[in-house]
PDB file of N, CA and C in Angstrom:
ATOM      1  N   UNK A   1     100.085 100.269 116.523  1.00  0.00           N
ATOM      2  CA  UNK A   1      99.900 101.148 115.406  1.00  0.00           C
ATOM      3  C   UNK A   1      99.327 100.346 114.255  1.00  0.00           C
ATOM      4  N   UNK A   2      98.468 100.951 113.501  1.00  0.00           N
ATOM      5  CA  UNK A   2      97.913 100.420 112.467  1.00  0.00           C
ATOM      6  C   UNK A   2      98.364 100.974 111.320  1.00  0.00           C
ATOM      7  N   UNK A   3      98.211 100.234 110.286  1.00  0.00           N
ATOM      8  CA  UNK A   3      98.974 101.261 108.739  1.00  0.00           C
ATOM      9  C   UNK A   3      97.424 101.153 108.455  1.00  0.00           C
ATOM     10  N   UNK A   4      97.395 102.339 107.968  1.00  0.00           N
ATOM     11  CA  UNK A   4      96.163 102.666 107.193  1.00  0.00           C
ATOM     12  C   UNK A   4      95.869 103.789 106.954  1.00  0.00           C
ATOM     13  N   UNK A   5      97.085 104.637 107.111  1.00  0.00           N
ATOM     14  CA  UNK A   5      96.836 105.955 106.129  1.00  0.00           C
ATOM     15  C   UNK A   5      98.349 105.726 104.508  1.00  0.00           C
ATOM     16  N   UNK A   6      98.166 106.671 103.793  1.00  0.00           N
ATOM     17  CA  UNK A   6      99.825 106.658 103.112  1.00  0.00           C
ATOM     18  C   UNK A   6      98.984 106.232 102.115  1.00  0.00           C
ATOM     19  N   UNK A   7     100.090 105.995 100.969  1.00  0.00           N
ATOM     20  CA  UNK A   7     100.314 105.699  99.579  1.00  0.00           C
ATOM     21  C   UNK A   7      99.871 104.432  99.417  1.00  0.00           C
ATOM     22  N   UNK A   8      98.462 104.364  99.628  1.00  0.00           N
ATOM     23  CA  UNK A   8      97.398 102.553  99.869  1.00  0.00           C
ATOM     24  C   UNK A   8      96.750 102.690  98.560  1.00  0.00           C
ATOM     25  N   UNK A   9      96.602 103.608  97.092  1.00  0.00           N
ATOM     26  CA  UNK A   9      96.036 103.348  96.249  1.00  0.00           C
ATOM     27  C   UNK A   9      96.194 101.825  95.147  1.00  0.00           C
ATOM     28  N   UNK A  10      94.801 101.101  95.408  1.00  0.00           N
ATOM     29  CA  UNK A  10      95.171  99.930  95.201  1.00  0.00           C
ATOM     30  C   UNK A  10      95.474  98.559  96.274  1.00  0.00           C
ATOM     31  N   UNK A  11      95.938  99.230  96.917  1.00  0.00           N
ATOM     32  CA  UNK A  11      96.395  97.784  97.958  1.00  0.00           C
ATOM     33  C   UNK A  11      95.107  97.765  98.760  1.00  0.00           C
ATOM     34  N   UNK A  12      94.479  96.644  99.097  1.00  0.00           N
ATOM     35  CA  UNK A  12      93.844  95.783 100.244  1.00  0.00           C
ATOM     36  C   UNK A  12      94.810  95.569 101.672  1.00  0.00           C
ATOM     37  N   UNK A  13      94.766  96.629 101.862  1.00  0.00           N
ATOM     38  CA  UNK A  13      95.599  96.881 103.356  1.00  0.00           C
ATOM     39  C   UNK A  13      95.305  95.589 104.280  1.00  0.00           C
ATOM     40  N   UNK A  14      93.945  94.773 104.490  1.00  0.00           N
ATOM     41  CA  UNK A  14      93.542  93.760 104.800  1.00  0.00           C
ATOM     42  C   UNK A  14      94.495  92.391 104.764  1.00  0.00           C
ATOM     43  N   UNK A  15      95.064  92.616 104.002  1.00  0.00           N
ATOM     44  CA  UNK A  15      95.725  90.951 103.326  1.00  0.00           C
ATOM     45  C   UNK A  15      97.156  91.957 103.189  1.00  0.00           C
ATOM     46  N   UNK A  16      97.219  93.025 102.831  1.00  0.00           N
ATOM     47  CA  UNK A  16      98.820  93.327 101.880  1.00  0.00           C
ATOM     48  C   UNK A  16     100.156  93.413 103.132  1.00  0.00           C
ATOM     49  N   UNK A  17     100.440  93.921 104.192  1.00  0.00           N
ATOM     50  CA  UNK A  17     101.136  93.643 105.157  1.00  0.00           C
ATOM     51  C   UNK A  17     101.203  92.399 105.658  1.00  0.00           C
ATOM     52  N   UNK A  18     100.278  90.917 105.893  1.00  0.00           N
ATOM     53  CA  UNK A  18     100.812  90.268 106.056  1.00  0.00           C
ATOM     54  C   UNK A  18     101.185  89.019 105.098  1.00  0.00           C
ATOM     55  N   UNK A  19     100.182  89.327 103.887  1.00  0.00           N
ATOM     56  CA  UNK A  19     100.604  87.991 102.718  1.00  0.00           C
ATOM     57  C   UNK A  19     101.896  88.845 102.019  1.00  0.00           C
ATOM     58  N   UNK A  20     102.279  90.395 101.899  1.00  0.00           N
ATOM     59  CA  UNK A  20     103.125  90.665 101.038  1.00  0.00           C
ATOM     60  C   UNK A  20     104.232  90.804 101.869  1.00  0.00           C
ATOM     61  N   UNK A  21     104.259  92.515 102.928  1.00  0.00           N
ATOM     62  CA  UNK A  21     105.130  93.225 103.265  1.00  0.00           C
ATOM     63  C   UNK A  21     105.831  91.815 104.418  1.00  0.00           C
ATOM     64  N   UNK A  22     104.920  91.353 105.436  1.00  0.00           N
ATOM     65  CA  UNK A  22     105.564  90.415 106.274  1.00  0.00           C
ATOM     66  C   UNK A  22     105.123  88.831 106.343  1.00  0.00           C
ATOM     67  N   UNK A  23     105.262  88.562 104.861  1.00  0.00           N
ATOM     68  CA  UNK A  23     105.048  87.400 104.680  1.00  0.00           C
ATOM     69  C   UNK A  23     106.079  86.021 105.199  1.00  0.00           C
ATOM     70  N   UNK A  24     107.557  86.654 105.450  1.00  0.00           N
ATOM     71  CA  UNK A  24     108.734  85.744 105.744  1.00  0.00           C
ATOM     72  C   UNK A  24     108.985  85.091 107.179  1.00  0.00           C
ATOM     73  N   UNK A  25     107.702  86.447 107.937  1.00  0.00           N
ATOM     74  CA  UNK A  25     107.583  86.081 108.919  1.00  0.00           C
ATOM     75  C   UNK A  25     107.345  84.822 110.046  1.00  0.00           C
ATOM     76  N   UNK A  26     107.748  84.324 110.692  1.00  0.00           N
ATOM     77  CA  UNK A  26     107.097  83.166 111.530  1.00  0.00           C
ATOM     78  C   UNK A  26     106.079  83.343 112.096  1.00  0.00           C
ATOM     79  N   UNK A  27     105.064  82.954 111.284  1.00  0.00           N
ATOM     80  CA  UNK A  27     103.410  83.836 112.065  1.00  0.00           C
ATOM     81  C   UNK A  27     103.168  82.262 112.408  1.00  0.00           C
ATOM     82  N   UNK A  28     102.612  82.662 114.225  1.00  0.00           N
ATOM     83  CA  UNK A  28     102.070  81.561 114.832  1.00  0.00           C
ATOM     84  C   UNK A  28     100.712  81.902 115.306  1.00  0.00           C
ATOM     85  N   UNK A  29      99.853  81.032 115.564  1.00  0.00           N
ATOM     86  CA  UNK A  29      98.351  81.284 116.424  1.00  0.00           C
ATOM     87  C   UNK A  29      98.376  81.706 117.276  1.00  0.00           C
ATOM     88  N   UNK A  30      97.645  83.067 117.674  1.00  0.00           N
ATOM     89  CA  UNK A  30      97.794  83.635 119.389  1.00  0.00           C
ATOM     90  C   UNK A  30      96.998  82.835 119.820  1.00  0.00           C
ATOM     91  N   UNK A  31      97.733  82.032 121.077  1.00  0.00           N
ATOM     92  CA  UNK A  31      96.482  81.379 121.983  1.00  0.00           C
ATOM     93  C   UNK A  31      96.529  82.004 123.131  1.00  0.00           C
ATOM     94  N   UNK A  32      96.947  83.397 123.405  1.00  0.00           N
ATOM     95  CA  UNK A  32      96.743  83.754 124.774  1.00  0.00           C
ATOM     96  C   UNK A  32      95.957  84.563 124.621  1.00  0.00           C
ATOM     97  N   UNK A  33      95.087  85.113 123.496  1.00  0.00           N
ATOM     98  CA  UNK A  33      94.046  85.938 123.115  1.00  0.00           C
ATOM     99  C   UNK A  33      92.771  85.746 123.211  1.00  0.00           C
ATOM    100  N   UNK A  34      92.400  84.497 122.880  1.00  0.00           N
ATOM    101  CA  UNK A  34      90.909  83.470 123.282  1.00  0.00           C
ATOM    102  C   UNK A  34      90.660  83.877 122.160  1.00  0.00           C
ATOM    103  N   UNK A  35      90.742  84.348 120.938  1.00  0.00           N
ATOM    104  CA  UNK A  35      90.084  84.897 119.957  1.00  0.00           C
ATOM    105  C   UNK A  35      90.377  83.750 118.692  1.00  0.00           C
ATOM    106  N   UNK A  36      89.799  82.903 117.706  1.00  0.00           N
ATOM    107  CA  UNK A  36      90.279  82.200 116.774  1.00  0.00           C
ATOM    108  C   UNK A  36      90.643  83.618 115.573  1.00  0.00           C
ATOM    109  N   UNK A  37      91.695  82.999 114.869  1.00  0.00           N
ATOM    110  CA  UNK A  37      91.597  83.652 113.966  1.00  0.00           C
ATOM    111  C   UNK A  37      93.359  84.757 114.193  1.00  0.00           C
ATOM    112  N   UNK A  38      93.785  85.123 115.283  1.00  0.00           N
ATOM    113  CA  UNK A  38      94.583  86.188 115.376  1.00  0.00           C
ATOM    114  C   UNK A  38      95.854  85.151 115.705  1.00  0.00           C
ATOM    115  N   UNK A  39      96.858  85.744 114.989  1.00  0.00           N
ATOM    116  CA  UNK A  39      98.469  85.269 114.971  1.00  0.00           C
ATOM    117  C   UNK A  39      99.333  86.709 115.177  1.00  0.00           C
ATOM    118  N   UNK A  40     100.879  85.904 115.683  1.00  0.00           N
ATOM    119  CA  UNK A  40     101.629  86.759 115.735  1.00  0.00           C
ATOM    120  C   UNK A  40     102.756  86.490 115.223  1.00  0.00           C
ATOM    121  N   UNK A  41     103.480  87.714 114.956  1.00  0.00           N
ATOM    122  CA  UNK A  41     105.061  87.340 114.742  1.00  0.00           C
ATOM    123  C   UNK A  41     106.094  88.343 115.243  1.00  0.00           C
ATOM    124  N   UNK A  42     107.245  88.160 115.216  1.00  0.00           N
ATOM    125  CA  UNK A  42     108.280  88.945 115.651  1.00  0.00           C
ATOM    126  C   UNK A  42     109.522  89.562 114.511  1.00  0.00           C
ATOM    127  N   UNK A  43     109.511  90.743 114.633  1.00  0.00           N
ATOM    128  CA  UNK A  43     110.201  91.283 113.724  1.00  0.00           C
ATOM    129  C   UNK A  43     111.799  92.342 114.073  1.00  0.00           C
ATOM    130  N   UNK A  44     112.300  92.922 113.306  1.00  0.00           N
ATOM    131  CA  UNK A  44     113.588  93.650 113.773  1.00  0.00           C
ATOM    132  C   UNK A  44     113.476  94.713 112.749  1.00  0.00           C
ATOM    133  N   UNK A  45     113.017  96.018 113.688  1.00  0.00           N
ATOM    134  CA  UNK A  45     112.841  97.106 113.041  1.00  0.00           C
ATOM    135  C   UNK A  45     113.971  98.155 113.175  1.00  0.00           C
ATOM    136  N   UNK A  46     114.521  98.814 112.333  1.00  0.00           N
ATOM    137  CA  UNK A  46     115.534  99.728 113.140  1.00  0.00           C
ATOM    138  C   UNK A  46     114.763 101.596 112.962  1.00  0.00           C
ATOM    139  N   UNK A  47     114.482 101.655 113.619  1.00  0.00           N
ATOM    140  CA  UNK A  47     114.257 102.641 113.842  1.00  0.00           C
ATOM    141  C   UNK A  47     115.361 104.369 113.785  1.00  0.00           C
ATOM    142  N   UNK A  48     114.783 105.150 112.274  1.00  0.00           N
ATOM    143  CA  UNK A  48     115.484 106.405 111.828  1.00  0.00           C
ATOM    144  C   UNK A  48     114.688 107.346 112.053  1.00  0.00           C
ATOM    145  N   UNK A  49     114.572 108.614 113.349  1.00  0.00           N
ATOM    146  CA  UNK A  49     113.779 109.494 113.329  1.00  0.00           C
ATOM    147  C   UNK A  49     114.167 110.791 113.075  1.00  0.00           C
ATOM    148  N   UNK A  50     114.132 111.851 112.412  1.00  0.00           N
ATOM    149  CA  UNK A  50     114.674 112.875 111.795  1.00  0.00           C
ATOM    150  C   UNK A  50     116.313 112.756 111.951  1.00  0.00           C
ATOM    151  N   UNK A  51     116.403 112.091 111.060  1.00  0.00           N
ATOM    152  CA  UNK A  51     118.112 111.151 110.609  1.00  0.00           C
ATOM    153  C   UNK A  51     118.742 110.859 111.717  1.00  0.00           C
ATOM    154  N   UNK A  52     117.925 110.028 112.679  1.00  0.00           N
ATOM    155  CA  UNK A  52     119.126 110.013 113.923  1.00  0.00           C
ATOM    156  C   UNK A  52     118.546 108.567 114.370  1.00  0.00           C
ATOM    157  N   UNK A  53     119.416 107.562 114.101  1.00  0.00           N
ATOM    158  CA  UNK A  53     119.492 106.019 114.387  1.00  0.00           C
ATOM    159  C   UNK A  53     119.444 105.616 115.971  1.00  0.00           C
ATOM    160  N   UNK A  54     118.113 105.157 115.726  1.00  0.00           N
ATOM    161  CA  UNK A  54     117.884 105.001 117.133  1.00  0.00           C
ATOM    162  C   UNK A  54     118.151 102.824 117.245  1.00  0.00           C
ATOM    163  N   UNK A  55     118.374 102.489 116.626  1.00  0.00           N
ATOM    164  CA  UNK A  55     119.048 101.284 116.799  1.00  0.00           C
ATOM    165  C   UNK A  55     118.133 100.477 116.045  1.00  0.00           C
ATOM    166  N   UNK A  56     117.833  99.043 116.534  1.00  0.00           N
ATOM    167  CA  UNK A  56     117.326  98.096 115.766  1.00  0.00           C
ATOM    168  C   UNK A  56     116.285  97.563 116.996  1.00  0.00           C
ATOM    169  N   UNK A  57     115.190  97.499 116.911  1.00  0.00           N
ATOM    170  CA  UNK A  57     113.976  96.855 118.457  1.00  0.00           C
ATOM    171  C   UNK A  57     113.413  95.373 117.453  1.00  0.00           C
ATOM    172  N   UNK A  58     112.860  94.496 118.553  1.00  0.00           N
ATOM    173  CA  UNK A  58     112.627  93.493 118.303  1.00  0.00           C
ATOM    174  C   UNK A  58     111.088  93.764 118.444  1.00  0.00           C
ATOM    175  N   UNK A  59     110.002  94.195 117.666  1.00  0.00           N
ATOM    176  CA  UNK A  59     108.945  94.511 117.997  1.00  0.00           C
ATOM    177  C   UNK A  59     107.612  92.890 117.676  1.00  0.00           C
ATOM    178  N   UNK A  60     106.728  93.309 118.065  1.00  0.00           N
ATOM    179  CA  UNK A  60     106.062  91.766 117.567  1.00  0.00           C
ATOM    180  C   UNK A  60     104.593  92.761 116.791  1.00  0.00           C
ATOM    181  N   UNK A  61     104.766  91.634 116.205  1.00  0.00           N
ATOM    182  CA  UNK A  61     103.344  91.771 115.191  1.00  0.00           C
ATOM    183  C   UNK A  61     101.741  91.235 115.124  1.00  0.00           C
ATOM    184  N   UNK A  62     101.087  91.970 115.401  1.00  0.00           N
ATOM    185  CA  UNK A  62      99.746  90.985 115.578  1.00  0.00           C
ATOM    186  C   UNK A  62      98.855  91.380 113.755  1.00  0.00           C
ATOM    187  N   UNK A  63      98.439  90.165 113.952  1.00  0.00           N
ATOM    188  CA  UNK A  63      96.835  90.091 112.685  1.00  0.00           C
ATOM    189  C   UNK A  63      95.928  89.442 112.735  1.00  0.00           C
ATOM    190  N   UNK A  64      94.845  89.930 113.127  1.00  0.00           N
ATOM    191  CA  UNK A  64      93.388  89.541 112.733  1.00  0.00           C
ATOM    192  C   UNK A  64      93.067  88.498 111.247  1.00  0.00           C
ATOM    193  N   UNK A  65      92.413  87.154 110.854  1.00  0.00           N
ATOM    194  CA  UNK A  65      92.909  86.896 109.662  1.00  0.00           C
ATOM    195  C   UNK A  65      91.253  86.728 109.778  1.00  0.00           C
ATOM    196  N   UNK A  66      90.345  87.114 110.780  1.00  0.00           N
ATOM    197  CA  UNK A  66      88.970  86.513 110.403  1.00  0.00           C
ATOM    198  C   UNK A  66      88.410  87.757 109.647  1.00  0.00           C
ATOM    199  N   UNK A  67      87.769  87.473 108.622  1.00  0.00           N
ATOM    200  CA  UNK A  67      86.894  88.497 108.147  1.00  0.00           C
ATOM    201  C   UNK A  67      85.255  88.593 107.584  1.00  0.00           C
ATOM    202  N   UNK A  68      85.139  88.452 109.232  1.00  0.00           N
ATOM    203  CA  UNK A  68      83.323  88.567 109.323  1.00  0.00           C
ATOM    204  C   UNK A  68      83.776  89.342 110.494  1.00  0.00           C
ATOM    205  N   UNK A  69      84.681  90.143 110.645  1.00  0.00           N
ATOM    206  CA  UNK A  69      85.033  91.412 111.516  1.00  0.00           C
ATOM    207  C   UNK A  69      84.415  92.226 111.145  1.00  0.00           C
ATOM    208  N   UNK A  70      83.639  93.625 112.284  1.00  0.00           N
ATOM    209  CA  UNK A  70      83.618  94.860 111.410  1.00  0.00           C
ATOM    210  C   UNK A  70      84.826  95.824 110.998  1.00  0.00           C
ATOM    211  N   UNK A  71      85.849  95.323 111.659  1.00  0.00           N
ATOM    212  CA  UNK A  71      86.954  95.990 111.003  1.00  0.00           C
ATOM    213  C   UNK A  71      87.420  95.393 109.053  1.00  0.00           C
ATOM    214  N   UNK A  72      87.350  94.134 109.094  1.00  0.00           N
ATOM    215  CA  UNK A  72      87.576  93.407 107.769  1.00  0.00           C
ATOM    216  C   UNK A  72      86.468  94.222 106.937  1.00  0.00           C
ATOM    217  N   UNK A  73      84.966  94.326 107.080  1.00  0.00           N
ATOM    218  CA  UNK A  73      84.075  94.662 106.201  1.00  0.00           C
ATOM    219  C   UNK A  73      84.145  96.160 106.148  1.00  0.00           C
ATOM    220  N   UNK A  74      84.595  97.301 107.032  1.00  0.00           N
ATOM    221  CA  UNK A  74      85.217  98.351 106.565  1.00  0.00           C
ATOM    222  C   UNK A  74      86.528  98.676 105.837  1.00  0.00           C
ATOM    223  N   UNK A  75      87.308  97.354 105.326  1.00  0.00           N
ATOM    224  CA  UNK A  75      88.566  97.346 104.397  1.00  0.00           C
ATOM    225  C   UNK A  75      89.596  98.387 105.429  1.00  0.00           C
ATOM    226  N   UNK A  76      89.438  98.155 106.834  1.00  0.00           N
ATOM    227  CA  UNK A  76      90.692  98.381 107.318  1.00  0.00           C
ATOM    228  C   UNK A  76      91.679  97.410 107.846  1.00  0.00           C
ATOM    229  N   UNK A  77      92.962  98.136 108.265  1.00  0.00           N
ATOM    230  CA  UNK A  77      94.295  97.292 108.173  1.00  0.00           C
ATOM    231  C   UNK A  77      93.820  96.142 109.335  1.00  0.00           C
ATOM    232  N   UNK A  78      94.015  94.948 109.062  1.00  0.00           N
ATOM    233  CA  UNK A  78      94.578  94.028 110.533  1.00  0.00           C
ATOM    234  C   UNK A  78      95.281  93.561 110.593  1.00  0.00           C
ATOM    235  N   UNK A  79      97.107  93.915 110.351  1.00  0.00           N
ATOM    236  CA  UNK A  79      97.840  93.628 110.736  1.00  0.00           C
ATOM    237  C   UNK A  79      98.242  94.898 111.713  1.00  0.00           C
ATOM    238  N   UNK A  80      99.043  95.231 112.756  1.00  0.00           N
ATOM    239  CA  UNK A  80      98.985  96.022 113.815  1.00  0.00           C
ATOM    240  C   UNK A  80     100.733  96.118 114.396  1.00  0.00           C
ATOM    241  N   UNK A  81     101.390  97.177 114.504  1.00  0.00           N
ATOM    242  CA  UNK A  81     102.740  96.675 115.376  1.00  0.00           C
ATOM    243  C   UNK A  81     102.276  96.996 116.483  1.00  0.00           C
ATOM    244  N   UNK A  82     103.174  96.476 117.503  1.00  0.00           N
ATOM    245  CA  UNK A  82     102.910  96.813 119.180  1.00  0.00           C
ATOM    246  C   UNK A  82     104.681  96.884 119.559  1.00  0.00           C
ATOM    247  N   UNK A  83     104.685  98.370 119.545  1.00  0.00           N
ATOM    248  CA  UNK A  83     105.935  99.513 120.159  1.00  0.00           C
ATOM    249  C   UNK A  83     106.990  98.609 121.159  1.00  0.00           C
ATOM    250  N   UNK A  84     106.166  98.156 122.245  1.00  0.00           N
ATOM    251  CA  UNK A  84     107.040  97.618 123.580  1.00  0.00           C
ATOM    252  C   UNK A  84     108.392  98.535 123.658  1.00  0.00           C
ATOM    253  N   UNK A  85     109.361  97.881 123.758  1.00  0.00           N
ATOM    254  CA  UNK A  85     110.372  99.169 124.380  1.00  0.00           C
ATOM    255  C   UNK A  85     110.440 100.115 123.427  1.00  0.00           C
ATOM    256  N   UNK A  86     110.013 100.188 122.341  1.00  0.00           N
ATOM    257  CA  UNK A  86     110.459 101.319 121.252  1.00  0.00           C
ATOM    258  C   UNK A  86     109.681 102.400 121.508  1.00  0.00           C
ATOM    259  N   UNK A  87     108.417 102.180 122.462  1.00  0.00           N
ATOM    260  CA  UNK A  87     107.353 103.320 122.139  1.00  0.00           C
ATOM    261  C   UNK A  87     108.150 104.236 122.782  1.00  0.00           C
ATOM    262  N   UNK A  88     108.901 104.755 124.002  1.00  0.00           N
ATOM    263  CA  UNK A  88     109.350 105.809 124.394  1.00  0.00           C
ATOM    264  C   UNK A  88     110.195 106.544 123.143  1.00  0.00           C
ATOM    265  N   UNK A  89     109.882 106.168 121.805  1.00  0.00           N
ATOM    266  CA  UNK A  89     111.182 106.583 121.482  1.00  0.00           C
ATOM    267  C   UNK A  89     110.005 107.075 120.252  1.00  0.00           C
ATOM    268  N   UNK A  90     109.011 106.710 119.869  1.00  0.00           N
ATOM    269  CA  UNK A  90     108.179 107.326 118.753  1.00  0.00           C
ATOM    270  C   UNK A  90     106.827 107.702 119.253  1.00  0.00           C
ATOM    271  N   UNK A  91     106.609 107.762 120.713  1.00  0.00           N
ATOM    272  CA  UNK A  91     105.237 108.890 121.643  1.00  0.00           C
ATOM    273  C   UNK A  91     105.462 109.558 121.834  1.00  0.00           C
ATOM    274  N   UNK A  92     106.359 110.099 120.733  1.00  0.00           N
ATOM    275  CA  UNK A  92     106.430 112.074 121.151  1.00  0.00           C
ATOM    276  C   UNK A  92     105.918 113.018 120.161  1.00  0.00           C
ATOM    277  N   UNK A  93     105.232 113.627 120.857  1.00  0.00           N
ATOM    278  CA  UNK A  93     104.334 115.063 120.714  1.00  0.00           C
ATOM    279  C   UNK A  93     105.282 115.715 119.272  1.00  0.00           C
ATOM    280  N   UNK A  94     106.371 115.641 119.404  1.00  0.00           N
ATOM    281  CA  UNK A  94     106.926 116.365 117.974  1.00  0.00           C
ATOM    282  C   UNK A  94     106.679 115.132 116.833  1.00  0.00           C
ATOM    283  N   UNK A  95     106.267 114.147 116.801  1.00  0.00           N
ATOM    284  CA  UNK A  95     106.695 113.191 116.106  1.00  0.00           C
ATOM    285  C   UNK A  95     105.266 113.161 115.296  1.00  0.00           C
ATOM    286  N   UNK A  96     103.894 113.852 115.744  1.00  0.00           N
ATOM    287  CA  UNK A  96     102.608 113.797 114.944  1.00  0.00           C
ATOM    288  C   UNK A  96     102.286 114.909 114.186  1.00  0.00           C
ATOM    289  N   UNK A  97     102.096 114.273 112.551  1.00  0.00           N
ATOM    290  CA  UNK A  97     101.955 114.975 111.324  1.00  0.00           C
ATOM    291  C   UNK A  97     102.884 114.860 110.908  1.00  0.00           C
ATOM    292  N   UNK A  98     104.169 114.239 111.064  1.00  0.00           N
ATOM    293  CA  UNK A  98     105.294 114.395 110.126  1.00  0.00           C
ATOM    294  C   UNK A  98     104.767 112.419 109.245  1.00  0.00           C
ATOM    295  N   UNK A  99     105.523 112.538 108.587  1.00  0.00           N
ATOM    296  CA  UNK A  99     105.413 111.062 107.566  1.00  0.00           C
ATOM    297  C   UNK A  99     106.595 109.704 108.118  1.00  0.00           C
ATOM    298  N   UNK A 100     105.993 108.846 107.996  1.00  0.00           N
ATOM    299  CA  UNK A 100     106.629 107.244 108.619  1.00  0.00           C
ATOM    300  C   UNK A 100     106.500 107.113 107.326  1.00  0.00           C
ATOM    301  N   UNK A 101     107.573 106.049 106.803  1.00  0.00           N
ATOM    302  CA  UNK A 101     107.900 105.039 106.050  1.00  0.00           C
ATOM    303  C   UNK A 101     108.721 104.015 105.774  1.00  0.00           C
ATOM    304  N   UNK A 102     108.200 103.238 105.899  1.00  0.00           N
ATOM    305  CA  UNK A 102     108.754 101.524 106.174  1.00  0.00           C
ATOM    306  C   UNK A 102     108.706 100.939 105.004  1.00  0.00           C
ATOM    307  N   UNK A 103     110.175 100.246 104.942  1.00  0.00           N
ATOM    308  CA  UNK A 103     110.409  99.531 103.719  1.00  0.00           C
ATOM    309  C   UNK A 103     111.724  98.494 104.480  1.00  0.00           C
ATOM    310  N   UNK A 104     112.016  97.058 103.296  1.00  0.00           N
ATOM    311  CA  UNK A 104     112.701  96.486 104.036  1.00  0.00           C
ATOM    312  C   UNK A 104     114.379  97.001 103.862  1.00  0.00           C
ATOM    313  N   UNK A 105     114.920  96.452 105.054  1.00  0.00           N
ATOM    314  CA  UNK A 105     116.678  97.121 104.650  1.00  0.00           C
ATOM    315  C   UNK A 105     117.070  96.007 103.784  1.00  0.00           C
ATOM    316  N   UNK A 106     117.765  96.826 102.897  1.00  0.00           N
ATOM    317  CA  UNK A 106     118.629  96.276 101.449  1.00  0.00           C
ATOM    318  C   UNK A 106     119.920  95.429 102.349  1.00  0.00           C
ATOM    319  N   UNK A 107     120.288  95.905 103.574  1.00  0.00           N
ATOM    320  CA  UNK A 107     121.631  95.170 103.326  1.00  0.00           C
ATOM    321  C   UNK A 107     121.578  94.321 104.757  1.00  0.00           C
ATOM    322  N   UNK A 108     120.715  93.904 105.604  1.00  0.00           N
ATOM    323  CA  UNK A 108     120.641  93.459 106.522  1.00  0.00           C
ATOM    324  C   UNK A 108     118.974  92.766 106.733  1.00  0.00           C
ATOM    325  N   UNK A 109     119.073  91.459 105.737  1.00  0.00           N
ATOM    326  CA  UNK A 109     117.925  90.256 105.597  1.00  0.00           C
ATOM    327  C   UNK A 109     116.780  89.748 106.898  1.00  0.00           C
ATOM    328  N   UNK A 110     115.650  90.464 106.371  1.00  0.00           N
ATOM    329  CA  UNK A 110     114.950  90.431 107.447  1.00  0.00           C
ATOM    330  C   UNK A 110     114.476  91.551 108.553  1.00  0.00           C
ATOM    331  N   UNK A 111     115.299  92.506 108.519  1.00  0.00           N
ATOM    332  CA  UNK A 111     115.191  93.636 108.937  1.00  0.00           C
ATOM    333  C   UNK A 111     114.585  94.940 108.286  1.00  0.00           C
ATOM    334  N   UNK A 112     113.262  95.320 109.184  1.00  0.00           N
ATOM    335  CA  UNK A 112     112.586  96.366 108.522  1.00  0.00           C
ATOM    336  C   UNK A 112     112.838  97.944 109.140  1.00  0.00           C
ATOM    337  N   UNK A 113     113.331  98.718 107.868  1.00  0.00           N
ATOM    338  CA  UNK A 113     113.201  99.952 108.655  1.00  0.00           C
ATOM    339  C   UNK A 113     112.077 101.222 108.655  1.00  0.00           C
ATOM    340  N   UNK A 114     112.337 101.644 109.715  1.00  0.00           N
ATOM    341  CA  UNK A 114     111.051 102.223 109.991  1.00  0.00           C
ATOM    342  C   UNK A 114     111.534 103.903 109.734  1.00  0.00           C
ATOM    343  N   UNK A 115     111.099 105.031 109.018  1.00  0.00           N
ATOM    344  CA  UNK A 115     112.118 106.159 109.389  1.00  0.00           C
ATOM    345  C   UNK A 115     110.848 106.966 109.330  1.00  0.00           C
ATOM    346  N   UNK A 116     110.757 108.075 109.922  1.00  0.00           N
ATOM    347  CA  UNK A 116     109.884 109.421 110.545  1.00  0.00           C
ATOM    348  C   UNK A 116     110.590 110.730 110.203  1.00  0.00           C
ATOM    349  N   UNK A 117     110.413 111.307 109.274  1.00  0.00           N
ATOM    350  CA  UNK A 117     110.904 112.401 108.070  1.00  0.00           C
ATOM    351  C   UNK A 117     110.770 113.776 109.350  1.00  0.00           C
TER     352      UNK A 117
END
C-alpha cells in the first residue's frame, strides 16, 4: 500500500513517511532487490477496523530513496507497507471507500496504529 491520498496538504509525501512518520525505524539496504537506492524496515502495527482490534502484525516497510525515478519526479509516495499476514484481514471488499488513519500509539513506544473508520 502506498499513502498518497488523505490530508497531504503541504507534505512531500516523497521524504515525509520516512524522514518524519518512520524515521526511528531500523532502515537497512535491500540487497535482495538488485536495485541501489531501496531500504527496508520493520514495524508493529496494530490494526482497528470498524472498532474491532484485530491485534498488533509485524509488517515491513519498503522505500525507494533514488529520485531520478519517474515515480520521485511525479511527487509520489516511496515509502510503501507490504500487508504479509495482515492482508487477509484489510482485502476486503467492505473495507474500500471508507478512511485509514495512522498515527503513532501514545502508550505503547514504537507501535503504529492503523484504524479503518
Amino acid at each position: 500500500m502506498l499513502f498518497k491520498k488523505g490530508a497531504m496538504e503541504g507534505i512531500d509525501q516523497r521524504h515525509y513517511f520516512r524522514d518524519q512518520v518512520f524515521n526511528e525505524l531500523d532502515w537497512r539496504l535491500d540487497t535482495t532487490s538488485g536495485t541501489l537506492g531501496k531500504e527496508q524496515a520493520e514495524a508493529q502495527f496494530q490494526l482497528v477496523i470498524r472498532d474491532i482490534n484485530y491485534g498488533i502484525h509485524d509488517l515491513r516497510l519498503s522505500h525507494d530513496s533514488r529520485t531520478d525515478t519517474r515515480t520521485y519526479e511525479q511527487r509520489n509516495s516511496m515509502t510503501r507497507v507490504h500487508w504479509g499476514s495482515a492482508k487477509p484481514i484489510i482485502a476486503r471488499e467492505d473495507l474500500l471507500g471508507r478512511t485509514l488513519t495512522m498515527y503513532r500509539n501514545e502508550l505503547y513506544h514504537g507501535v503504529f496504529v492503523i484504524e479503518i473508520d
